[in-house]
Protein backbone atom coordinates (compact mmCIF):
# COMPACT_ATOMS: atom_id res chain seq x y z
CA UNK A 1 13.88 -9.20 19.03
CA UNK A 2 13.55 -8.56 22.90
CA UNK A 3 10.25 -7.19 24.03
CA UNK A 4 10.89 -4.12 26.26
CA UNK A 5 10.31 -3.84 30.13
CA UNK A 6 9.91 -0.51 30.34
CA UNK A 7 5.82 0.86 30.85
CA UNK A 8 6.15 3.76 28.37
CA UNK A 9 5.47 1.72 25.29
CA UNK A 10 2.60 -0.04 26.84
CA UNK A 11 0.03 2.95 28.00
CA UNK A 12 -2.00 1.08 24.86
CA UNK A 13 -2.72 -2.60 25.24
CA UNK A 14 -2.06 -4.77 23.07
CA UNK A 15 -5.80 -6.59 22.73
CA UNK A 16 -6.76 -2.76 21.98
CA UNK A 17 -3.93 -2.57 19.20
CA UNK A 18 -4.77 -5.79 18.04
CA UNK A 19 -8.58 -4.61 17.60
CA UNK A 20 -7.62 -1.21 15.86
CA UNK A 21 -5.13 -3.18 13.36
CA UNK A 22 -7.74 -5.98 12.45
CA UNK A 23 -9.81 -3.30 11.83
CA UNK A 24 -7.74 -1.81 9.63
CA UNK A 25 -7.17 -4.65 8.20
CA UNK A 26 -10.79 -5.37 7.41
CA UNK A 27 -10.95 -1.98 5.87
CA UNK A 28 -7.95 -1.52 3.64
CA UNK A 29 -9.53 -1.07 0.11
CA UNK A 30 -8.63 1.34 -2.59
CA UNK A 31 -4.91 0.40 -3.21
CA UNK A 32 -1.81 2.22 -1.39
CA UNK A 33 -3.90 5.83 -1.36
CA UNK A 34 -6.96 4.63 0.43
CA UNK A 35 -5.07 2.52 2.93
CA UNK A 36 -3.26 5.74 4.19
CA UNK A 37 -5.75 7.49 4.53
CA UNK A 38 -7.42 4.66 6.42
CA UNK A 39 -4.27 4.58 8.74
CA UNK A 40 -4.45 8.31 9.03
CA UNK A 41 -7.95 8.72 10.24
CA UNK A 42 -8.36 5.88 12.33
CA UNK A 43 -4.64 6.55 13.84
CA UNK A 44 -4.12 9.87 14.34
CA UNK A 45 -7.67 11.38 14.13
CA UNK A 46 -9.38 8.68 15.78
CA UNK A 47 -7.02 7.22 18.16
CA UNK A 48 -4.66 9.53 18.47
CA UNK A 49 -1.83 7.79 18.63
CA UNK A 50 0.55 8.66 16.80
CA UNK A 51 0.95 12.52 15.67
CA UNK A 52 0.06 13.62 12.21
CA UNK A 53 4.25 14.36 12.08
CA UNK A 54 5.88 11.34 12.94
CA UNK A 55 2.76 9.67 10.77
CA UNK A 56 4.64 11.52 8.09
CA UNK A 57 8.46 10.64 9.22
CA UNK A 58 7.25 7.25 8.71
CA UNK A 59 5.49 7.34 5.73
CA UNK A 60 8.83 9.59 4.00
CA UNK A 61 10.80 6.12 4.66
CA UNK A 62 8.48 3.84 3.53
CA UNK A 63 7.96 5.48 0.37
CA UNK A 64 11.93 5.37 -0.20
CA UNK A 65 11.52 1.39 0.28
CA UNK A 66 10.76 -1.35 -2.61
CA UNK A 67 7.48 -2.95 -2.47
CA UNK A 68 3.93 -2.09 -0.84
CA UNK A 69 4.58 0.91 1.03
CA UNK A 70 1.39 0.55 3.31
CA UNK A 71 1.71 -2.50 4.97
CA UNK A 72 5.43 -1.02 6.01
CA UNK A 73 3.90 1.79 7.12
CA UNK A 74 1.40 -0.24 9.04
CA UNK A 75 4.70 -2.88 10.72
CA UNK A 76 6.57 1.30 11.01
CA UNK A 77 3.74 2.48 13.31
CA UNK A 78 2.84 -1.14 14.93
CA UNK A 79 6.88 -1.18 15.86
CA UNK A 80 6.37 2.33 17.36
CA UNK A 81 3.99 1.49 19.49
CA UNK A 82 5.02 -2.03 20.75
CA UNK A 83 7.99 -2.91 19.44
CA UNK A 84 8.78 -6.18 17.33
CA UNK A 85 5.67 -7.83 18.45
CA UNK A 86 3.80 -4.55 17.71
CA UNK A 87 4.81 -4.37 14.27
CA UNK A 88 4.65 -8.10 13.52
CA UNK A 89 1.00 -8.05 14.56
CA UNK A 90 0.25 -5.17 12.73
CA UNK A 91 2.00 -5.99 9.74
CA UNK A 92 0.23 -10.01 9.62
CA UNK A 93 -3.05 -8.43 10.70
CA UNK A 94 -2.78 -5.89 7.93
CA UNK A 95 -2.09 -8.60 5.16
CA UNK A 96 -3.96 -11.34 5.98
CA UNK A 97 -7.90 -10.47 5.56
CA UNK A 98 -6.92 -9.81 1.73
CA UNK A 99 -4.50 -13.12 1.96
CA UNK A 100 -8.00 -14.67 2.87
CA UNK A 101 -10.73 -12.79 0.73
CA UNK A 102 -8.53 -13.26 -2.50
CA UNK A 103 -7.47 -16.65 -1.98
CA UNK A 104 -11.55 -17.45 -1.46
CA UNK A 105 -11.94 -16.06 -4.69
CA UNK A 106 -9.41 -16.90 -6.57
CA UNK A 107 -10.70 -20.85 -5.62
CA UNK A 108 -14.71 -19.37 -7.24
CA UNK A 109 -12.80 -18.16 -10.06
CA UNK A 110 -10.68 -21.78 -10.78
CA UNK A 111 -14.55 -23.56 -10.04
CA UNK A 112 -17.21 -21.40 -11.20
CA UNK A 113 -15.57 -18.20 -13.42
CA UNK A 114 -18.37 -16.40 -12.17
CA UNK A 115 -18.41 -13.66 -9.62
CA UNK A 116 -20.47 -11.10 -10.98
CA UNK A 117 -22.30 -10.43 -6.67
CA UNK A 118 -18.89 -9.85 -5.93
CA UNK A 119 -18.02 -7.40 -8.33
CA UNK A 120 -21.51 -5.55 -7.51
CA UNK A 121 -20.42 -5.51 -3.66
CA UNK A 122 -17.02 -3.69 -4.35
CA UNK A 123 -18.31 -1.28 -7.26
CA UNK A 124 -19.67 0.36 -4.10
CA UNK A 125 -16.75 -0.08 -1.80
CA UNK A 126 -15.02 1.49 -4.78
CA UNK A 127 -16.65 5.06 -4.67
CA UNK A 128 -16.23 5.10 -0.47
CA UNK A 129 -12.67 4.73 -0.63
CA UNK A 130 -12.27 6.94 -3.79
CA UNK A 131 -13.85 9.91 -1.01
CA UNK A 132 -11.69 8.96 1.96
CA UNK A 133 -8.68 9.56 -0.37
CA UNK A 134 -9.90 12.78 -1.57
CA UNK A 135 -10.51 13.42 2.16
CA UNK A 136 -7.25 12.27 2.90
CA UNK A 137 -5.54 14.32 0.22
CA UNK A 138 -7.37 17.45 1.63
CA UNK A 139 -6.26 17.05 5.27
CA UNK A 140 -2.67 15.80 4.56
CA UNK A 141 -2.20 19.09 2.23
CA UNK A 142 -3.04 21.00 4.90
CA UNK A 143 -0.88 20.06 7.82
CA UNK A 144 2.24 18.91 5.64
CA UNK A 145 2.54 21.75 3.14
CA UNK A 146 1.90 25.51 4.91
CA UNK A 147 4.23 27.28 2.50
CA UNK A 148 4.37 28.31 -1.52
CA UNK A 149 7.71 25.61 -2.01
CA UNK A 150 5.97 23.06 -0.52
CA UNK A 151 2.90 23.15 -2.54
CA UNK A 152 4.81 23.57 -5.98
CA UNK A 153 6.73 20.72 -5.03
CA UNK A 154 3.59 18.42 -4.43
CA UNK A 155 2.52 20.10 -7.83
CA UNK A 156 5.70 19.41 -9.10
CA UNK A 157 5.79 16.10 -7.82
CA UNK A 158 2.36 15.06 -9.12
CA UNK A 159 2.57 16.87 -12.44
CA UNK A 160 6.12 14.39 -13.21
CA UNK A 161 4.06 11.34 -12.25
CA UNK A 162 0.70 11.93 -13.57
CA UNK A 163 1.81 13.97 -16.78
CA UNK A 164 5.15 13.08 -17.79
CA UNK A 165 5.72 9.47 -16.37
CA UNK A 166 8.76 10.34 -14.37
CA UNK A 167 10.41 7.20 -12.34
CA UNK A 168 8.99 7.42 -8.65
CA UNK A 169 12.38 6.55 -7.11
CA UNK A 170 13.79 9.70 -8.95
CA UNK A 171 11.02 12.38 -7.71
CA UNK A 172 11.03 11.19 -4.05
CA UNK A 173 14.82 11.02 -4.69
CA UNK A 174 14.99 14.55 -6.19
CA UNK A 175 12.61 15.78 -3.47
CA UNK A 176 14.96 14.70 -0.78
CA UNK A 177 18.09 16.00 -2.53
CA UNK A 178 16.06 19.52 -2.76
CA UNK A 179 15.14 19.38 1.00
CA UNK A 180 18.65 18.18 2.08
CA UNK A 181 20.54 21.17 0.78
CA UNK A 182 17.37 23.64 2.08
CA UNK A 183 17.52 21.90 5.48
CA UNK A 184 21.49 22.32 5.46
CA UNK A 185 21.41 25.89 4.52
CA UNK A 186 18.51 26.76 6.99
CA UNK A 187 15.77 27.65 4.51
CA UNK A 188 12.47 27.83 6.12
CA UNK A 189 10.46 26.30 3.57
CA UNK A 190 12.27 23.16 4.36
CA UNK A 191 11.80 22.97 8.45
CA UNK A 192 9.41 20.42 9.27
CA UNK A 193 5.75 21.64 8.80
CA UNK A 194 4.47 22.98 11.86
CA UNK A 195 0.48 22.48 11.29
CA UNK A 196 1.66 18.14 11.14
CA UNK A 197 1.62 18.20 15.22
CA UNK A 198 -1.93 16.78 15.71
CA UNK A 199 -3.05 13.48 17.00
CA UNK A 200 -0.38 12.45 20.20
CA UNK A 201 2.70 13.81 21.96
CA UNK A 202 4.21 10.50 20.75
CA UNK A 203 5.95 10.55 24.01
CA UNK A 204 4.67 6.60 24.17
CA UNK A 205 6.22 5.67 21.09
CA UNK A 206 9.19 3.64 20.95
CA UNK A 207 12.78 5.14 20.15
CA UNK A 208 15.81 3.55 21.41
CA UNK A 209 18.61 3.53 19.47
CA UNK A 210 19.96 0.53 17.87
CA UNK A 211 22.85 -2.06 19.06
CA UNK A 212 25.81 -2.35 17.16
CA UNK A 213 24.43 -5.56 16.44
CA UNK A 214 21.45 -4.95 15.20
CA UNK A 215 21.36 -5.46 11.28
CA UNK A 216 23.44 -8.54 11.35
CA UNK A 217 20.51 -9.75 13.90
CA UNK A 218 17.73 -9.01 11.57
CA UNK A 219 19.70 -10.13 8.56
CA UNK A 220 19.93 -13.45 10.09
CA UNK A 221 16.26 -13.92 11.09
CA UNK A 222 14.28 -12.44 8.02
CA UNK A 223 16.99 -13.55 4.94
CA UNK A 224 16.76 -16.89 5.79
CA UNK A 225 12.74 -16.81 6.28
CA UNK A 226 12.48 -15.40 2.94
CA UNK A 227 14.74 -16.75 0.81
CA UNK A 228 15.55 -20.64 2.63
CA UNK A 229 11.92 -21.53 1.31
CA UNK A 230 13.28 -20.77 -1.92
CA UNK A 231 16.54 -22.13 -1.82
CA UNK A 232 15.22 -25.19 -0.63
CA UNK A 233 12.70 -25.82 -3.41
CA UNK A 234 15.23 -25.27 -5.82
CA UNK A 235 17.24 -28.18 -4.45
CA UNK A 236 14.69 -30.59 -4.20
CA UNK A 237 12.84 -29.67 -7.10
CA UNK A 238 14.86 -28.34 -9.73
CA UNK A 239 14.99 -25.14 -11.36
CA UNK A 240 12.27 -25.90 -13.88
CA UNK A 241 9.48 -27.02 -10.95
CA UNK A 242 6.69 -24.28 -11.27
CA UNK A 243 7.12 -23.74 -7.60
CA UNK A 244 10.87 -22.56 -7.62
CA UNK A 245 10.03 -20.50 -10.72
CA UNK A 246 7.55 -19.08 -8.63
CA UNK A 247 9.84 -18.66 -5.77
CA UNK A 248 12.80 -16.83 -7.78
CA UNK A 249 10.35 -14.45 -9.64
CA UNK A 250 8.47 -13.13 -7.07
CA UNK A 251 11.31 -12.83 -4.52
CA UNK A 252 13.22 -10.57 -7.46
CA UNK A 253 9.80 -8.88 -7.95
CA UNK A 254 10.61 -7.63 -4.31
CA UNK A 255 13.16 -5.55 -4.72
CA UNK A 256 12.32 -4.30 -7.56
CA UNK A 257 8.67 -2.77 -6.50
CA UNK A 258 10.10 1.00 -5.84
CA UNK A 259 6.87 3.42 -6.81
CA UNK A 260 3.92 0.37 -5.30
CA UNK A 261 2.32 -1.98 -7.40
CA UNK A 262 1.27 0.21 -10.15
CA UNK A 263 4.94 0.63 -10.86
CA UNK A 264 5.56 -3.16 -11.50
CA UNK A 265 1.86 -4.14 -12.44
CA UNK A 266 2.78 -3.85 -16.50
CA UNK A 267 6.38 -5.72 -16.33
CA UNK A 268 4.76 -8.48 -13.88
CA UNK A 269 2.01 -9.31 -16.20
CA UNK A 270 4.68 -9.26 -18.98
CA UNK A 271 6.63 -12.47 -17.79
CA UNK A 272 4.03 -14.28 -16.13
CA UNK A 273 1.47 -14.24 -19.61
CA UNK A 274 4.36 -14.45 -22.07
CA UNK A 275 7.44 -15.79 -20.49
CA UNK A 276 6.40 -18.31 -17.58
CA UNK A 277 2.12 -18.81 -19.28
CA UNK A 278 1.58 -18.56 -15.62
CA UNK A 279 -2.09 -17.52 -17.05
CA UNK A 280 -3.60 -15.25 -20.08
CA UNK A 281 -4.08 -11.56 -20.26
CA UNK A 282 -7.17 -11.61 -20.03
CA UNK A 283 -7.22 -13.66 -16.73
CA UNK A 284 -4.45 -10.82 -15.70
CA UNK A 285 -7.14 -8.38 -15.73
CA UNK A 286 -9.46 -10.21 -13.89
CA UNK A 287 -6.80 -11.04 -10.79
CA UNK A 288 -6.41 -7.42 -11.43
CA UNK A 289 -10.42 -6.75 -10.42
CA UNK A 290 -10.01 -9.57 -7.74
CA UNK A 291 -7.12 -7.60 -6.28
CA UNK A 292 -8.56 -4.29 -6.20
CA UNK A 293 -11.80 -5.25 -4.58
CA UNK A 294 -10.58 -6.95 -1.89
CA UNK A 295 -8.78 -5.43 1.46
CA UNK A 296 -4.95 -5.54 1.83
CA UNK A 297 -2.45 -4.38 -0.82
CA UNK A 298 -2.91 -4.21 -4.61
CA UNK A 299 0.50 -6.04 -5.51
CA UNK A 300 -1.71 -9.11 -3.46
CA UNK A 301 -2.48 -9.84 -7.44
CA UNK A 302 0.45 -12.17 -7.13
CA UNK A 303 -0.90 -14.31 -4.94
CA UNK A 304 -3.64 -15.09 -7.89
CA UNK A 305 -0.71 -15.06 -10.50
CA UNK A 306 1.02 -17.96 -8.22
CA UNK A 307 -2.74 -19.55 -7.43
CA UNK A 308 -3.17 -20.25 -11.30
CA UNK A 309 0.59 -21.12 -12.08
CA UNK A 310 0.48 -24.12 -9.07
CA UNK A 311 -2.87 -24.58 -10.22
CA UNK A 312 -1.96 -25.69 -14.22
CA UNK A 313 1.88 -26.59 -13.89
CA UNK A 314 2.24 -28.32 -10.13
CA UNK A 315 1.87 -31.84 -10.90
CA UNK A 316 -0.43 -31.54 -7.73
CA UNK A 317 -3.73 -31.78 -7.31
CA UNK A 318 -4.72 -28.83 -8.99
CA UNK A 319 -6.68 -26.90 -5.93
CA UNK A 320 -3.65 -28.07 -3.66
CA UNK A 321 -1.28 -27.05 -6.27
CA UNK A 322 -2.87 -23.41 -6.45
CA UNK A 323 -2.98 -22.91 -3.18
CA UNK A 324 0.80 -23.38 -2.69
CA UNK A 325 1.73 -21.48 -5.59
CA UNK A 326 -0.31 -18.42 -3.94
CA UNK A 327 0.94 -18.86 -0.59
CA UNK A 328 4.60 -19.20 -1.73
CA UNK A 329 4.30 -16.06 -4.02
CA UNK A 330 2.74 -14.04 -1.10
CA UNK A 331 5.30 -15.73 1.49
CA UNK A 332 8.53 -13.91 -1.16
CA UNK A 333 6.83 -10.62 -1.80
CA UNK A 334 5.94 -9.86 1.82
CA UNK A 335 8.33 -11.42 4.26
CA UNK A 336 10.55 -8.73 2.98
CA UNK A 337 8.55 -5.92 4.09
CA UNK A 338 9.28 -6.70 7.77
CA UNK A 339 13.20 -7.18 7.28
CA UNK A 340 13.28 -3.31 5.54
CA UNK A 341 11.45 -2.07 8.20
CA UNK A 342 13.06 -3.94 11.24
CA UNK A 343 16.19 -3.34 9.99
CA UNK A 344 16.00 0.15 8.84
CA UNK A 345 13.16 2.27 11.03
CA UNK A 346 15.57 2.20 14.37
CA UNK A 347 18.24 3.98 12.40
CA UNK A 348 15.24 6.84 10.84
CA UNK A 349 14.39 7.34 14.14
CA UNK A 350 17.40 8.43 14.92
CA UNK A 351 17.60 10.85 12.20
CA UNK A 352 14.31 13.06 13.07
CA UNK A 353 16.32 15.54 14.70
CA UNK A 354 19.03 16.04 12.47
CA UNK A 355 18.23 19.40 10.84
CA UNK A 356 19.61 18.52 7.00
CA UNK A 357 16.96 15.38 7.08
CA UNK A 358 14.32 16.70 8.71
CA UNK A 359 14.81 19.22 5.52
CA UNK A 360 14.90 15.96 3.72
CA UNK A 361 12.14 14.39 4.49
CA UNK A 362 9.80 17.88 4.79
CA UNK A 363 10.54 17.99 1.51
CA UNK A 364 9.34 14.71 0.76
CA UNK A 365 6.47 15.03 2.70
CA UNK A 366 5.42 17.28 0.08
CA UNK A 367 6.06 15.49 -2.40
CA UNK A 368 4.51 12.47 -0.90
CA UNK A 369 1.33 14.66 -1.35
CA UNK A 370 1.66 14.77 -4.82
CA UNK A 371 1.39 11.40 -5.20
CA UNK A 372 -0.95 10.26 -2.94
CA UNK A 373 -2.89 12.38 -5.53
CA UNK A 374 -1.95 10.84 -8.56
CA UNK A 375 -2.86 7.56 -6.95
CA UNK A 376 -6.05 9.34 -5.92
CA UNK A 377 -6.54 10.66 -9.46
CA UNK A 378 -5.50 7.66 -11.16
CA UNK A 379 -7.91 5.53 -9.12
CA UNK A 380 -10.90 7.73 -9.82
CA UNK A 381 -10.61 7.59 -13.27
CA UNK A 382 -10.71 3.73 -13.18
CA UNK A 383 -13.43 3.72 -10.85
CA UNK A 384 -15.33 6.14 -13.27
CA UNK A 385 -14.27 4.84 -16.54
CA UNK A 386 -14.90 1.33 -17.92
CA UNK A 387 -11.83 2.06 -20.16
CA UNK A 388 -9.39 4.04 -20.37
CA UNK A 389 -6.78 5.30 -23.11
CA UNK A 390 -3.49 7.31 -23.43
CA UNK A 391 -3.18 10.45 -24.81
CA UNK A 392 0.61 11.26 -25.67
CA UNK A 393 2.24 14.84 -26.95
CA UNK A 394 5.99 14.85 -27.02
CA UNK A 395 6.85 13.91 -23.46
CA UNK A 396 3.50 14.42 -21.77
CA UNK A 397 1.41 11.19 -21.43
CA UNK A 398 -2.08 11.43 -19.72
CA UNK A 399 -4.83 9.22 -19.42
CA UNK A 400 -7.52 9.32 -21.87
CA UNK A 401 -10.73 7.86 -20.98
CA UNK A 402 -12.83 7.16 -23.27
CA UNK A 403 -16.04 9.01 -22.46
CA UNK A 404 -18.78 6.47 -24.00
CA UNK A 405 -17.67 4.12 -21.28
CA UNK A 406 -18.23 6.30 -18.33
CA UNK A 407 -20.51 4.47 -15.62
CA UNK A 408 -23.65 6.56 -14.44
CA UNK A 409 -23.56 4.22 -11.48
CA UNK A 410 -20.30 4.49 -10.48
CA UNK A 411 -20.79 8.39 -10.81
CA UNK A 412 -23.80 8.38 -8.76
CA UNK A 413 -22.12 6.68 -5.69
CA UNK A 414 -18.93 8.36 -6.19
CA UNK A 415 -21.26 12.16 -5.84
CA UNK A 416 -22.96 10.23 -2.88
CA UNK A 417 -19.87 8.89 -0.77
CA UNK A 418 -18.73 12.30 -1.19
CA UNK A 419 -21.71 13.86 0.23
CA UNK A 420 -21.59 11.30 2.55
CA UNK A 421 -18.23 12.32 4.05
CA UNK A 422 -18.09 16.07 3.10
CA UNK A 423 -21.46 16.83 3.76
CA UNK A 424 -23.14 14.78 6.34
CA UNK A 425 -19.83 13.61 7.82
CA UNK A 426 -20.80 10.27 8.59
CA UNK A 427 -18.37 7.91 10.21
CA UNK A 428 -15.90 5.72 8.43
CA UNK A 429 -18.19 2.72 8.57
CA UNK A 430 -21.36 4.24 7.79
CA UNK A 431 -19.46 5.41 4.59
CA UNK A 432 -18.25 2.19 3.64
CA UNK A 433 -21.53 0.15 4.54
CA UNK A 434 -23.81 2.58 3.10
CA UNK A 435 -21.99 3.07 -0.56
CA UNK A 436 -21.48 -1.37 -0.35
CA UNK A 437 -24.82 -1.85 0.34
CA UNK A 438 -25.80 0.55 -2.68
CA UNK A 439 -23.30 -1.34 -5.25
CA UNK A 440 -24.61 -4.57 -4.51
CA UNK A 441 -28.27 -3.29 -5.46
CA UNK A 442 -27.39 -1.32 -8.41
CA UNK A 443 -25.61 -4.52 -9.08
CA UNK A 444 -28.60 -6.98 -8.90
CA UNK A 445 -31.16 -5.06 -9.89
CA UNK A 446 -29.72 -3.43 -12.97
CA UNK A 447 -27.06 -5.64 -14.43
């Protein structure tokens, strides 16, 4: 945990990095897809700080990890550039504006039930981010492909998600495996792209190898800040206490998380309606709206989940018992985030020479484009759609949305936040304030 000496790592100061991560913070809407592309533009495009391919080295790992993958990224790149205290800031900066926003709501929601101005001011925020993905999609495709393999395995890749439902562990998986025996044999398709150069020489970025030491070290700070909280609840409280059920299910929820949260969304919901009547389905669907309109990650829908468990089953006063529920179920799903990463990124550092993994992680670059569009896909069809079906065929299983409940509005600011980035190229905050502005009147005045 030692800060380093050495003047390399800080040619950018830490107020500026702590400005640019806030920022991001701030600005992190539209689920794991937006948020990378938010990284992307403001980091490498805008900043230039980090180059488009070790953006992507990072990005391979974090993918591989359970749980949110962009907050890790955000702790990867914050370590790069400053170390522990670099990636603790940018991980806590990162997380905490949506800790904030949805714990604000989710208090409206226990005392009013109403927050229809709220829902009006994201509808727009909605159709921004939905074009800085697509934007983001575009640009990533064409620095990290280059070559025919590499864009039928990002077709491949988003054709087993979107289409057939394949596990996300097993097509980043199988993408690796593919890439590891190109990379070892030499193939060309598999050398690390060479358009992904853009955005820094990265000579400022931080890569000393590891001490021998280092994973015990981390596994005796972060294990015990994740998991003592828990342990210690259960021995005062008792298994049965909401707050250590809490605790137990949200710290196995995890390590579980591989694919983001829309890969655990369906089981969580499961045992917190019907096994632990944390809250109802229908209130699952409306922490589900809370979480996507706010900033931060989408799997933040816990932190409502553990808000209205401590809220009904704390013995507490019921604000004071929801607002340690949410806290404690945010504290167990994100604490980890920082041990994978602090552990693990010195070691994939390491490995960015080695031909057979750069092969490795080329080809899951590629595949990584694939599903940054599915989640691009998948999100516009939910911003576009007030519901939406399945349509199965043997093994294929698509979406189906049902066409009577497209919304004219959310079209019309989805064609204009488009325009407004492809067209007029406005800047990432004209984008976002202008389509906002337009949700919340569309909102008020036709509701």
């Amino acid at each position: 945990m030692n800060e380093p000496n050495d003047d390399v790592t800080r040619q950018i100061p830490v107020a500026e990095a702590f400005r640019v991560w806030l920022r991001i913070g701030l600005l992190s809407f539209g689920g794991p897809a937006g948020q990378i592309a938010l990284m992307q533009r403001i980091l490498i495009d805008e900043k230039g700080w980090i180059s488009e391919k070790r953006f992507l080295h990072a990005l391979n790992y974090c993918m591989l990890l359970p749980g949110p993958e962009a907050i890790q990224l955000a702790i990867y790149i914050g370590w790069l550039l400053h170390r522990t205290r670099g990636g603790l800031m940018a991980g806590l900066l990162f997380l905490l504006p949506g800790v904030i926003a949805l714990m604000a709501l989710s208090l409206l929601y226990a005392l009013a039930g109403n927050l229809g101005w709220v829902e009006a001011l994201f509808f727009g925020l909605k159709a921004a981010v939905l074009a800085i993905v697509v934007s983001a999609v575009v640009r990533l495709a064409g620095r990290a492909l280059g070559t025919p393999v590499r864009y039928l395995m990002a077709a491949g890749a988003f054709v087993a998600l979107f289409a057939l439902g394949a596990p996300f562990p097993l097509v980043v998986l199988g993408a690796g495996l593919l890439g590891l025996i190109g990379g070892l044999r030499g193939w060309r398709s598999f050398q690390p792209p060479v358009a992904a150069q853009g955005g820094s020489d990265d000579r400022h970025l931080h890569s000393a190898p590891p001490s021998r030491w280092h994973v015990p070290r981390m596994l005796a700070i972060w294990l015990p800040l994740w998991l003592l909280p828990v342990a210690l609840l259960a021995l005062t409280l008792g298994g049965d206490n909401v707050f250590t059920r809490i605790g137990l299910f949200f710290s196995q929820l995890a390590v579980v998380t591989f694919g983001g949260a829309y890969a655990v969304l369906s089981y969580m919901a499961q045992q917190a309606v019907e096994n632990y009547g944390w809250l109802s389905a229908g209130e699952m669907l409306d922490g589900l709206g809370l979480a996507e309109t706010t900033p931060g990650p989408l799997i933040m829908i816990v932190q409502f989940v553990g808000f209205l468990g401590g809220l009904r089953d704390s013995g507490l006063d019921p604000i004071l018992g929801g607002i340690l529920g949410g806290l404690l179920a945010t504290w167990v799903t994100f604490v980890p985030c920082f041990l994978w990463i602090f552990m693990g990124a010195p070691y994939v550092e390491g490995l960015r020479q080695r031909p057979a993994i750069s092969g490795a992680l080329a080809a899951i670059t590629a595949a990584v484009v694939g599903v940054i569009l599915n989640l691009a896909v998948w999100f516009a069809v939910h911003v576009l759609f007030a519901q939406v079906g399945e349509w199965r065929a043997g093994p294929l299983a698509l979406p189906r949305p049902e066409w009577a409940t497209l919304e004219p509005w959310a079209l019309v600011l989805v064609l204009f936040a488009l325009a407004c980035q492809f067209v007029f190229r406005l800047g990432l905050f004209s984008v976002l304030g202008l389509c906002a502005s337009a949700g919340l009147l569309i909102g008020l005045l036709f509701a």
